[in-house]
N, C-alpha and C. Protein backbone atom coordinates (compact mmCIF):
# COMPACT_ATOMS: atom_id res chain seq x y z
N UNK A 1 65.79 65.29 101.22
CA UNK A 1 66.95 64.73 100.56
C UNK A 1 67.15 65.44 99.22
N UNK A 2 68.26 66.19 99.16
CA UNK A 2 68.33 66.62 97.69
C UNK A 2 69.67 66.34 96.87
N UNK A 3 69.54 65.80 95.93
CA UNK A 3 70.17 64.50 95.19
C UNK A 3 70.55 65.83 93.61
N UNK A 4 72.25 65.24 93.91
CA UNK A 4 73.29 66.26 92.94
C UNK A 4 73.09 65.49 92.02
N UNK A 5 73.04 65.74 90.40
CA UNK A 5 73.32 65.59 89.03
C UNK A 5 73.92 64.34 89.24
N UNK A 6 75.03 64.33 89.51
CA UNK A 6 76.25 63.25 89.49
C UNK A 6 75.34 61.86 89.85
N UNK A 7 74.71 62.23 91.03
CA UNK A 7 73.71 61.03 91.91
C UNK A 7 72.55 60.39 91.14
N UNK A 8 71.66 61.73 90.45
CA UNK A 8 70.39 61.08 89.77
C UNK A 8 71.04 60.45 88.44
N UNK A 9 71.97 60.78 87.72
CA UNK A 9 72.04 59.97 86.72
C UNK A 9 72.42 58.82 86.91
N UNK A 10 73.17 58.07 88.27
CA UNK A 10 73.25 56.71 88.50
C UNK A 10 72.00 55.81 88.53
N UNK A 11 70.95 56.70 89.22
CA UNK A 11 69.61 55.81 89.57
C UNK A 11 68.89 55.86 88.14
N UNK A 12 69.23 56.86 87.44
CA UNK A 12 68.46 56.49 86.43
C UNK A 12 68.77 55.68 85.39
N UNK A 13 70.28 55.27 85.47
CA UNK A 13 70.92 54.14 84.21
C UNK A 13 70.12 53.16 85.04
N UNK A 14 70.32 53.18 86.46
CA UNK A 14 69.88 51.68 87.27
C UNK A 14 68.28 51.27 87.47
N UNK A 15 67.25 52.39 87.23
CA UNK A 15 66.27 52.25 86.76
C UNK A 15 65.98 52.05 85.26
N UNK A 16 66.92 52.11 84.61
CA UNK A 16 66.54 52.03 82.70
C UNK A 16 67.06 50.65 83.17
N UNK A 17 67.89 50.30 83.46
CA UNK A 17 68.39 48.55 83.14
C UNK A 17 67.24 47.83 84.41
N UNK A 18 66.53 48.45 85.04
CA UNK A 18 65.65 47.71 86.25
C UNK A 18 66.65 46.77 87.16
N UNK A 19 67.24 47.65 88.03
CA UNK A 19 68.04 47.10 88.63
C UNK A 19 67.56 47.49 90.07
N UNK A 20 67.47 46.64 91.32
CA UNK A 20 67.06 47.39 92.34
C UNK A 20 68.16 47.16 93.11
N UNK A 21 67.98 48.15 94.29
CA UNK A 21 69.52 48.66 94.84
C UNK A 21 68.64 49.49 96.47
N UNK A 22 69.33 49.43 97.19
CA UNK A 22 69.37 50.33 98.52
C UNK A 22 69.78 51.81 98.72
N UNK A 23 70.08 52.47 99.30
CA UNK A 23 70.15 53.59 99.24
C UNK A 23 70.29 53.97 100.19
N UNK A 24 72.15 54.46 100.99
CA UNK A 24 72.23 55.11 102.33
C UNK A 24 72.41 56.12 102.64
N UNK A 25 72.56 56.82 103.30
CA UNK A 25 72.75 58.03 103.21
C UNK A 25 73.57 58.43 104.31
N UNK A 26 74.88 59.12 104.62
CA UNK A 26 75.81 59.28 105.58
C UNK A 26 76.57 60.98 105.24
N UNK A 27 77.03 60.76 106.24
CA UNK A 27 78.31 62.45 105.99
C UNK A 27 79.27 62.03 104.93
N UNK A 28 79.66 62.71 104.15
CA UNK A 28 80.96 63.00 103.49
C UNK A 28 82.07 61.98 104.13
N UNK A 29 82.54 60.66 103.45
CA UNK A 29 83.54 60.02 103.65
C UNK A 29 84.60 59.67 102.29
N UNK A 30 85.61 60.12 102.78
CA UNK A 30 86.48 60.01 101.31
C UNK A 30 87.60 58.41 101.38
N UNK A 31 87.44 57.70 103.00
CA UNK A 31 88.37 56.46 102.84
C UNK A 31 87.27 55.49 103.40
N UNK A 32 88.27 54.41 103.06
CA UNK A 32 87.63 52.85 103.58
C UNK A 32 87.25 53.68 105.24
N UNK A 33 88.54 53.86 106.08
CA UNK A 33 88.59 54.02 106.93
C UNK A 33 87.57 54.71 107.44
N UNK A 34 87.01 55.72 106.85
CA UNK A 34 86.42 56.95 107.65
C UNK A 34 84.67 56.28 107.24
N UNK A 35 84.43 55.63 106.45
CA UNK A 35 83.11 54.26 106.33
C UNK A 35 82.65 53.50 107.38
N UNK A 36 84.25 53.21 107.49
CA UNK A 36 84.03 51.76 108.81
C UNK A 36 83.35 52.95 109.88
N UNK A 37 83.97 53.61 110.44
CA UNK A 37 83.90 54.33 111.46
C UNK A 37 82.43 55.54 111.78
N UNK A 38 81.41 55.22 110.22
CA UNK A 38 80.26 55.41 110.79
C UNK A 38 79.25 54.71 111.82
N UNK A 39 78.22 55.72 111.77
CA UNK A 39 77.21 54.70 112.85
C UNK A 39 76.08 54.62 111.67
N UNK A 40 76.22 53.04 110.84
CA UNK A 40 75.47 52.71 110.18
C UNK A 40 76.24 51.83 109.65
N UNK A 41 74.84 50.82 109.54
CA UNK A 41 75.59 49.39 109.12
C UNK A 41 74.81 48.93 107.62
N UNK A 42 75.85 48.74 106.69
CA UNK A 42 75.25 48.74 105.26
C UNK A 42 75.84 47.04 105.25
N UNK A 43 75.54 46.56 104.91
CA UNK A 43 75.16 45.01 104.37
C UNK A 43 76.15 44.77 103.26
N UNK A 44 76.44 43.59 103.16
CA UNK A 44 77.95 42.85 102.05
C UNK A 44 78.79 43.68 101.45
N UNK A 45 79.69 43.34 100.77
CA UNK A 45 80.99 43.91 100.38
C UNK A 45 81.01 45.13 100.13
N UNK A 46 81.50 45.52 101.01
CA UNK A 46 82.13 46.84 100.92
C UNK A 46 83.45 46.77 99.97
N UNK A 47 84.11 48.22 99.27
CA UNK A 47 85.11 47.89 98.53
C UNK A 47 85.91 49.11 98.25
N UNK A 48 86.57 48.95 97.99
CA UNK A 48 88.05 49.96 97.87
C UNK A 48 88.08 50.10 96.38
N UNK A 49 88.14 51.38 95.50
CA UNK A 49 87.75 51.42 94.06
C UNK A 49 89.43 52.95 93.68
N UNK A 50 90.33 52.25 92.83
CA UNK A 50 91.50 53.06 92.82
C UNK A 50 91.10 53.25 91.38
N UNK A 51 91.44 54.75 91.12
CA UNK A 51 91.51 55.06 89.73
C UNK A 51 92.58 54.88 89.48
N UNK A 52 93.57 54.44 88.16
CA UNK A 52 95.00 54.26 87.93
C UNK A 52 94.90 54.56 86.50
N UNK A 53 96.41 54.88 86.63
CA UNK A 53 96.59 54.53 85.22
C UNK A 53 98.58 54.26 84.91
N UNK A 54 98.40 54.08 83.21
CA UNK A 54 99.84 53.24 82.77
C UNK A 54 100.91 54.21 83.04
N UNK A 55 102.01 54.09 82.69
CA UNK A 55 103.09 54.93 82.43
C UNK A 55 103.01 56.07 81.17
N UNK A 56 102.36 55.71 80.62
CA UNK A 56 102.59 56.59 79.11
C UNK A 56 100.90 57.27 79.56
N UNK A 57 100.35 56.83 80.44
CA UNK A 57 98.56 57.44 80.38
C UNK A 57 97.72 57.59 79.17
N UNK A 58 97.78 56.40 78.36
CA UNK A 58 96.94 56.24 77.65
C UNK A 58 96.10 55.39 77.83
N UNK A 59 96.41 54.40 78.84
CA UNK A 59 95.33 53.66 79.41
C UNK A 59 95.08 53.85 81.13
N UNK A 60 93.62 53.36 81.28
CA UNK A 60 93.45 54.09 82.35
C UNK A 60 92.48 52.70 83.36
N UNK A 61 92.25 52.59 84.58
CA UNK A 61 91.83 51.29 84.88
C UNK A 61 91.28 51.68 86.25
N UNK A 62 89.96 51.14 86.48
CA UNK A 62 89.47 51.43 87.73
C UNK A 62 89.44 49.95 88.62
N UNK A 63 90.37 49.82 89.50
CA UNK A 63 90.45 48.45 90.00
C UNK A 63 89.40 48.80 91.55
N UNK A 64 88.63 47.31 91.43
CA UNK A 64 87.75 47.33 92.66
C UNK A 64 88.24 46.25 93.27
N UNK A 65 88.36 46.23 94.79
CA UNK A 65 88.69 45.23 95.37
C UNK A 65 87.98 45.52 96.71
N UNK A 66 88.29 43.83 97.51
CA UNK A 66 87.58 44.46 98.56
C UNK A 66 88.69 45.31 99.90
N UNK A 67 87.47 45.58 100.32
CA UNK A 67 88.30 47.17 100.89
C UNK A 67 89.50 46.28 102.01
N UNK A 68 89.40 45.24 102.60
CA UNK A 68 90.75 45.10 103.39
C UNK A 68 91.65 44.32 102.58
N UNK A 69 91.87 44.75 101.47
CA UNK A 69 92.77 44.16 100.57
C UNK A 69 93.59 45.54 100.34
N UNK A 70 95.64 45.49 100.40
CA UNK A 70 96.04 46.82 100.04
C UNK A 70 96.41 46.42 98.90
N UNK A 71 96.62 47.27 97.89
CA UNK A 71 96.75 47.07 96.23
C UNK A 71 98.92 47.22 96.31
N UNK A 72 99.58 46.57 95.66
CA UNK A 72 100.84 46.52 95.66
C UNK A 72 100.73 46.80 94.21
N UNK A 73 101.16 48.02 93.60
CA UNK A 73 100.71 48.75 92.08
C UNK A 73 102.08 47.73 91.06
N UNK A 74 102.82 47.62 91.79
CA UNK A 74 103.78 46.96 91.15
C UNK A 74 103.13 45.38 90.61
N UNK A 75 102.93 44.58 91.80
CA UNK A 75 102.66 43.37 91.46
C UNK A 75 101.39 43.10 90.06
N UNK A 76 100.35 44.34 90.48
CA UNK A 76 99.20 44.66 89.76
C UNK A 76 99.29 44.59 88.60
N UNK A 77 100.17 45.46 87.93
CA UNK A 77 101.11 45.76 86.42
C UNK A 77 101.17 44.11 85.95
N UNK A 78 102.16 43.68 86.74
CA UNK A 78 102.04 42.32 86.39
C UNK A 78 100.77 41.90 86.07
N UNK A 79 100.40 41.48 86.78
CA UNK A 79 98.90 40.34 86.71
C UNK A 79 98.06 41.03 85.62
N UNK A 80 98.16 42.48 85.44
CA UNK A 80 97.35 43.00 84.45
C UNK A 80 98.25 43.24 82.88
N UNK A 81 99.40 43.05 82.77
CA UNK A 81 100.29 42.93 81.93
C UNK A 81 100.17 44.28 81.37
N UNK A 82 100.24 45.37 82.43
CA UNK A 82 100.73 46.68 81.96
C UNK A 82 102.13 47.21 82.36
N UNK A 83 102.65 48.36 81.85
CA UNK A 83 103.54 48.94 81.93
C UNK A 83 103.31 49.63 83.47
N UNK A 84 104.40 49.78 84.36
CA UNK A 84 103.74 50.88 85.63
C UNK A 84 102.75 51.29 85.94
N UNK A 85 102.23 50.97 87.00
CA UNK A 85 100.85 51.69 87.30
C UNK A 85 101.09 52.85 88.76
N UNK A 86 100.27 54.34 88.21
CA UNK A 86 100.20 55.42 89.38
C UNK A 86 98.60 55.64 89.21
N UNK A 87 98.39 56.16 90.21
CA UNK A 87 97.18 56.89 90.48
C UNK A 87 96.95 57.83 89.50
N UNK A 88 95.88 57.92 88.94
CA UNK A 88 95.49 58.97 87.84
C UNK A 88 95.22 60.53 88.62
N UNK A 89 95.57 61.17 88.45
CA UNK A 89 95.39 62.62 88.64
C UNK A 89 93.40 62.98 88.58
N UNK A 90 93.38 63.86 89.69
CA UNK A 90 91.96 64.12 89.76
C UNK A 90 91.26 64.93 88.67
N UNK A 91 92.25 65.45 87.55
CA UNK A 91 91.80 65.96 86.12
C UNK A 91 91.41 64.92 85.43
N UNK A 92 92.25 63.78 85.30
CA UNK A 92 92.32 62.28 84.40
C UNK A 92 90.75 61.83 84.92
N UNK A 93 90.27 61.49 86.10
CA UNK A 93 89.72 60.89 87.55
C UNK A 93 87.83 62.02 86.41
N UNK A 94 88.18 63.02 86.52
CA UNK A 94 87.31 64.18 86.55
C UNK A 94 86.90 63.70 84.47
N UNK A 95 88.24 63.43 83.45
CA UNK A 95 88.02 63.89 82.50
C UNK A 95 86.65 61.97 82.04
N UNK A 96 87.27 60.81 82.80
CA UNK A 96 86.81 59.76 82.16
C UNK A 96 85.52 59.40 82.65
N UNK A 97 85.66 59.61 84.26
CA UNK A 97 84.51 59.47 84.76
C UNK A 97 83.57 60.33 85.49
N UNK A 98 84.21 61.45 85.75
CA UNK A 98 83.44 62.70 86.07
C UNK A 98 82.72 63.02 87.66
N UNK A 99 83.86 62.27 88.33
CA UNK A 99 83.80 62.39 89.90
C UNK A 99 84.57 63.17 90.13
N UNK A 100 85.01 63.22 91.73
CA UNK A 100 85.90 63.34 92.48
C UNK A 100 86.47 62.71 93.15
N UNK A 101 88.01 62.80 93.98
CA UNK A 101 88.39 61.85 94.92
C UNK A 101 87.55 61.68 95.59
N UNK A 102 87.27 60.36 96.60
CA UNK A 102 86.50 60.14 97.94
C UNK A 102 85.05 59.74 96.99
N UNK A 103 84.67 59.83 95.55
CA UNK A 103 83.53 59.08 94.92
C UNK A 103 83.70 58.91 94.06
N UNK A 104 85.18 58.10 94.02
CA UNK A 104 85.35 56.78 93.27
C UNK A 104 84.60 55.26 93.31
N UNK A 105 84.15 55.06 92.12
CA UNK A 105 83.53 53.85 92.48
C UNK A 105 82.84 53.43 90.67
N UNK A 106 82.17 52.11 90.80
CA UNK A 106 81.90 51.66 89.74
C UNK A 106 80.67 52.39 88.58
N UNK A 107 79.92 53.13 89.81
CA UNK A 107 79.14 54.08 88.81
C UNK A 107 79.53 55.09 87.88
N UNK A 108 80.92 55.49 88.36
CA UNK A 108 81.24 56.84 87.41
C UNK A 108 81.63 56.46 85.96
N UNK A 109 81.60 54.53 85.92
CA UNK A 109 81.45 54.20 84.55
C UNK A 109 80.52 54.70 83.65
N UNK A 110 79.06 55.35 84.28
CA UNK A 110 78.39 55.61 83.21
C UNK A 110 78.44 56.86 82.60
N UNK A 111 79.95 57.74 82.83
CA UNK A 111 80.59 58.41 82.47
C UNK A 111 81.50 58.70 81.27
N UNK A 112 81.80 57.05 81.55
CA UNK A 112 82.53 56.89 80.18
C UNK A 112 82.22 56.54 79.03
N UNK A 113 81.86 57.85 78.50
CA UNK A 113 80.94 57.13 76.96
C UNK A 113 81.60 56.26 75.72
N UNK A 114 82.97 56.71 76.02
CA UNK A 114 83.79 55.91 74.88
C UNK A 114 84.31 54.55 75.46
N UNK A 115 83.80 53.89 76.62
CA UNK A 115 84.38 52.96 76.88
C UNK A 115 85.76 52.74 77.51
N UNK A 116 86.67 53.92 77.89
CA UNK A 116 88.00 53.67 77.74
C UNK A 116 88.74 53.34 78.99
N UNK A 117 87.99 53.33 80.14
CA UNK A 117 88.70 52.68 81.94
C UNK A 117 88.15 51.32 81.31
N UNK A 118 88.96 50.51 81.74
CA UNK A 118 89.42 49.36 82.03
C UNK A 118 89.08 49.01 83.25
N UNK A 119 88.03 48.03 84.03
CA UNK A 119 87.33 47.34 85.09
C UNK A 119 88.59 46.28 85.53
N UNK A 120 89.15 46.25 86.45
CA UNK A 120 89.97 44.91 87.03
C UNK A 120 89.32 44.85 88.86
N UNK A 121 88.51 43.98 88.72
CA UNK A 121 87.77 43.53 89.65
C UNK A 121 88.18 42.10 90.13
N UNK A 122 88.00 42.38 91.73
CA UNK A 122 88.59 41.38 92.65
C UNK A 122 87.30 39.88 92.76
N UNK A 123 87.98 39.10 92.27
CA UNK A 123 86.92 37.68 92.35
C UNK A 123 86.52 37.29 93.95
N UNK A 124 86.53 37.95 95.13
CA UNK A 124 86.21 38.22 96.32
C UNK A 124 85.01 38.47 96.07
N UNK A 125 84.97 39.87 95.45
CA UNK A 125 83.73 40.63 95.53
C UNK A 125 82.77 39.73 95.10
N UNK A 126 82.79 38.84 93.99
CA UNK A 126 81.62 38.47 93.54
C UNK A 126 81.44 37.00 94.43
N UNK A 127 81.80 36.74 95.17
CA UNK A 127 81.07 35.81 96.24
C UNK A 127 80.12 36.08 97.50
N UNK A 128 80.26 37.55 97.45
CA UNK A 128 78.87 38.12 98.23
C UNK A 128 78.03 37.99 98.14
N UNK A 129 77.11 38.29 98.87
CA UNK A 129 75.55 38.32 97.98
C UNK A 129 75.07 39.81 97.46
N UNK A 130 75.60 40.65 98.08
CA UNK A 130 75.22 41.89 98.13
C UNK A 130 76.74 42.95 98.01
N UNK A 131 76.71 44.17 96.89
CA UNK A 131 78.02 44.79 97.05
C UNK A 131 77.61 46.21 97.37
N UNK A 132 78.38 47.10 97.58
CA UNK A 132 78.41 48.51 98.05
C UNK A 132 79.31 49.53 96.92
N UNK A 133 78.71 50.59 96.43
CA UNK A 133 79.24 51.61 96.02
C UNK A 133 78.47 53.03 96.35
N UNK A 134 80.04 53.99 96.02
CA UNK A 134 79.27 55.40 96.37
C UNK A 134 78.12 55.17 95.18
N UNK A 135 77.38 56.35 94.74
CA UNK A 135 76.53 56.73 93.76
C UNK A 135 76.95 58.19 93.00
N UNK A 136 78.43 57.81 92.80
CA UNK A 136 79.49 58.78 91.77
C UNK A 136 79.47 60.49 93.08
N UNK A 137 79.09 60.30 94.51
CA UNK A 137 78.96 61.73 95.60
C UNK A 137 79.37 60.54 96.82
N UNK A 138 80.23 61.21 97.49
CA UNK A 138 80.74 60.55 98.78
C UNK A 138 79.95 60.71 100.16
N UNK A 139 78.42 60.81 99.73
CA UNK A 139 77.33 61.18 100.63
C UNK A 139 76.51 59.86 100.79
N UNK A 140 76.31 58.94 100.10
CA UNK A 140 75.63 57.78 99.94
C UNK A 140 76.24 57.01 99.46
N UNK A 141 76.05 55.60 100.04
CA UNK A 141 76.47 54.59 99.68
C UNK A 141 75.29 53.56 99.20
N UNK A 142 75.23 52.70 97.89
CA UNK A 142 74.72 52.33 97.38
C UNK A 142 74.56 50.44 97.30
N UNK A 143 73.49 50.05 97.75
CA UNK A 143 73.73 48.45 97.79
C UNK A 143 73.00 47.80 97.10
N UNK A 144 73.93 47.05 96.26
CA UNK A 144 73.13 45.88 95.01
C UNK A 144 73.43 44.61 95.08
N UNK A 145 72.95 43.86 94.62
CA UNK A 145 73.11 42.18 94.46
C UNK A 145 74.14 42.20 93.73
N UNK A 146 75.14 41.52 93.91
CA UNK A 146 76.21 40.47 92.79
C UNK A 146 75.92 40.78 91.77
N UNK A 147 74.58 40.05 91.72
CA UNK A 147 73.80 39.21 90.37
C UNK A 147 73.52 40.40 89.26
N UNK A 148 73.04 41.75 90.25
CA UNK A 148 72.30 42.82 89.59
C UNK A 148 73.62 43.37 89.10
N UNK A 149 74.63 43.54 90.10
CA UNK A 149 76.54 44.29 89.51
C UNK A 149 76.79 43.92 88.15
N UNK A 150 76.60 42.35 87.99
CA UNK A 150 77.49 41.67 86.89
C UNK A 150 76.59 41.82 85.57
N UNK A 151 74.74 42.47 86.17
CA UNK A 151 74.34 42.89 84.71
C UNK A 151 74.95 44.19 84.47
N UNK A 152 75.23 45.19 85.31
CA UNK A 152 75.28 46.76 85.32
C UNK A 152 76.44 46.37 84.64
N UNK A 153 77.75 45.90 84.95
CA UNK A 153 78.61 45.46 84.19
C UNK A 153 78.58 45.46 82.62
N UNK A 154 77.78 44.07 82.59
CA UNK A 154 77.84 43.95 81.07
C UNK A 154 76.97 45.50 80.07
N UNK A 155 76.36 45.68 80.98
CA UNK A 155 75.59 46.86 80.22
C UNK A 155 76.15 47.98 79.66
N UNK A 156 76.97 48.24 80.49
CA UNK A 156 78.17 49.91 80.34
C UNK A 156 78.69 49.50 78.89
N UNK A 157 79.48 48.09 79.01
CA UNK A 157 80.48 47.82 78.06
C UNK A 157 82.01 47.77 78.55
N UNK A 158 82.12 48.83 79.68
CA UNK A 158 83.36 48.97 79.48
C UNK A 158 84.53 47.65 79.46
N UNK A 159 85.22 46.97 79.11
CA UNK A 159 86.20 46.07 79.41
C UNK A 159 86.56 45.93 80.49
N UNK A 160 86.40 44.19 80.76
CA UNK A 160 86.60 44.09 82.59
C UNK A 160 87.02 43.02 82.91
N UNK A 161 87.96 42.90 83.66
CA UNK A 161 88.27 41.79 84.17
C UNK A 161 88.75 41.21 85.65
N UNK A 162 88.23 39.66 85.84
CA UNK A 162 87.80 39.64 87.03
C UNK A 162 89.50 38.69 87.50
N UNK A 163 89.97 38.73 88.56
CA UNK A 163 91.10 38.40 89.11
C UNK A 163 91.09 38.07 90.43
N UNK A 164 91.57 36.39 91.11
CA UNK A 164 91.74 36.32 91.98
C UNK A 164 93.13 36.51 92.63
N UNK A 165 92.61 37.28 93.35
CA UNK A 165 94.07 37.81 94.18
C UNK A 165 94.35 36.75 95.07
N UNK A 166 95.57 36.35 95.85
CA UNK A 166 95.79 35.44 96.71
C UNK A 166 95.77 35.23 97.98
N UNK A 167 95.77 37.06 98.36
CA UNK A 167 96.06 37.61 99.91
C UNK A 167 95.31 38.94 100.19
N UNK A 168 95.54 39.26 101.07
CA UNK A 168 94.98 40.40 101.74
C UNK A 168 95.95 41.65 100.76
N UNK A 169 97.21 41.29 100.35
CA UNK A 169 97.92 42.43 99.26
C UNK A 169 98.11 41.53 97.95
N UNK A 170 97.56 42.67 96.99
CA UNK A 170 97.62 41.92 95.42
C UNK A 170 98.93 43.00 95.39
């Protein structure tokens, strides 16, 4: 197993905070879709993680939800009381958190040293027992407790907030 830059520095924020976690390992998947459709079965919430950002792109927001939820960017704006929301460009994607498309996900927070993505997380997720993220490489997928997420959370810093959506489309 040989484990890219991007990868060991996740395990090692998650070993400095003593956090324990699973560790899968699969082919290159860049959608919900192309996940489901492995042969391997990873355990509680799986999730759908959109980089976005405002109209003017000075703010920027990584919304997690769970993955059979479709995001309606319009309604979103609302509930998050921003101006327009688009998809951030894979330079924007590259400059805050230092992935790529297809390994998007909550780790590439420890990317952001200034704090500046914005967390809007689906109150779904945290009724699991167990959640799923890449490990900032679309080669492994990563499984932690709730309990252990909502410390990794508070730890980063970044600003976050949790939202119940009503339906299968927010």
């Amino acid at each position: 197993m040989i484990l890219l830059e991007q990868e060991k520095g996740v395990y090692g924020v998650l070993e400095k905070l003593n956090i324990s976690y699973k560790r899968y390992e699969h082919v290159p998947v860049f959608t919900v879709e192309e996940i489901r459709n492995l042969d391997i079965t990873i355990p509680g919430g799986h999730t759908k993680n959109l980089f976005l950002r405002n109209r003017k792109g000075d703010k920027h927001f990584l919304v997690i939800v769970s993955e059979d939820k479709d995001v309606d960017l319009k309604r979103l704006s609302k509930l998050i009381e921003s101006t327009p929301l688009s998809f951030g460009s894979s330079e924007r994607l590259n400059k805050y958190l230092k992935v790529y498309p297809g390994a998007v996900g909550a780790f590439g927070l420890i990317n952001d040293t200034t704090n500046h993505v914005q967390v809007v997380l689906d109150s779904d997720l945290l009724e699991k027992e167990t959640i799923n993220f890449h490990p900032n490489v679309n080669t492994a997928t990563v499984n932690l407790s709730v309990e252990e997420f909502r410390r990794y959370l508070s730890a980063i810093n970044n600003p976050f907030e949790i939202i119940k959506f009503s339906s299968s489309q927010i």
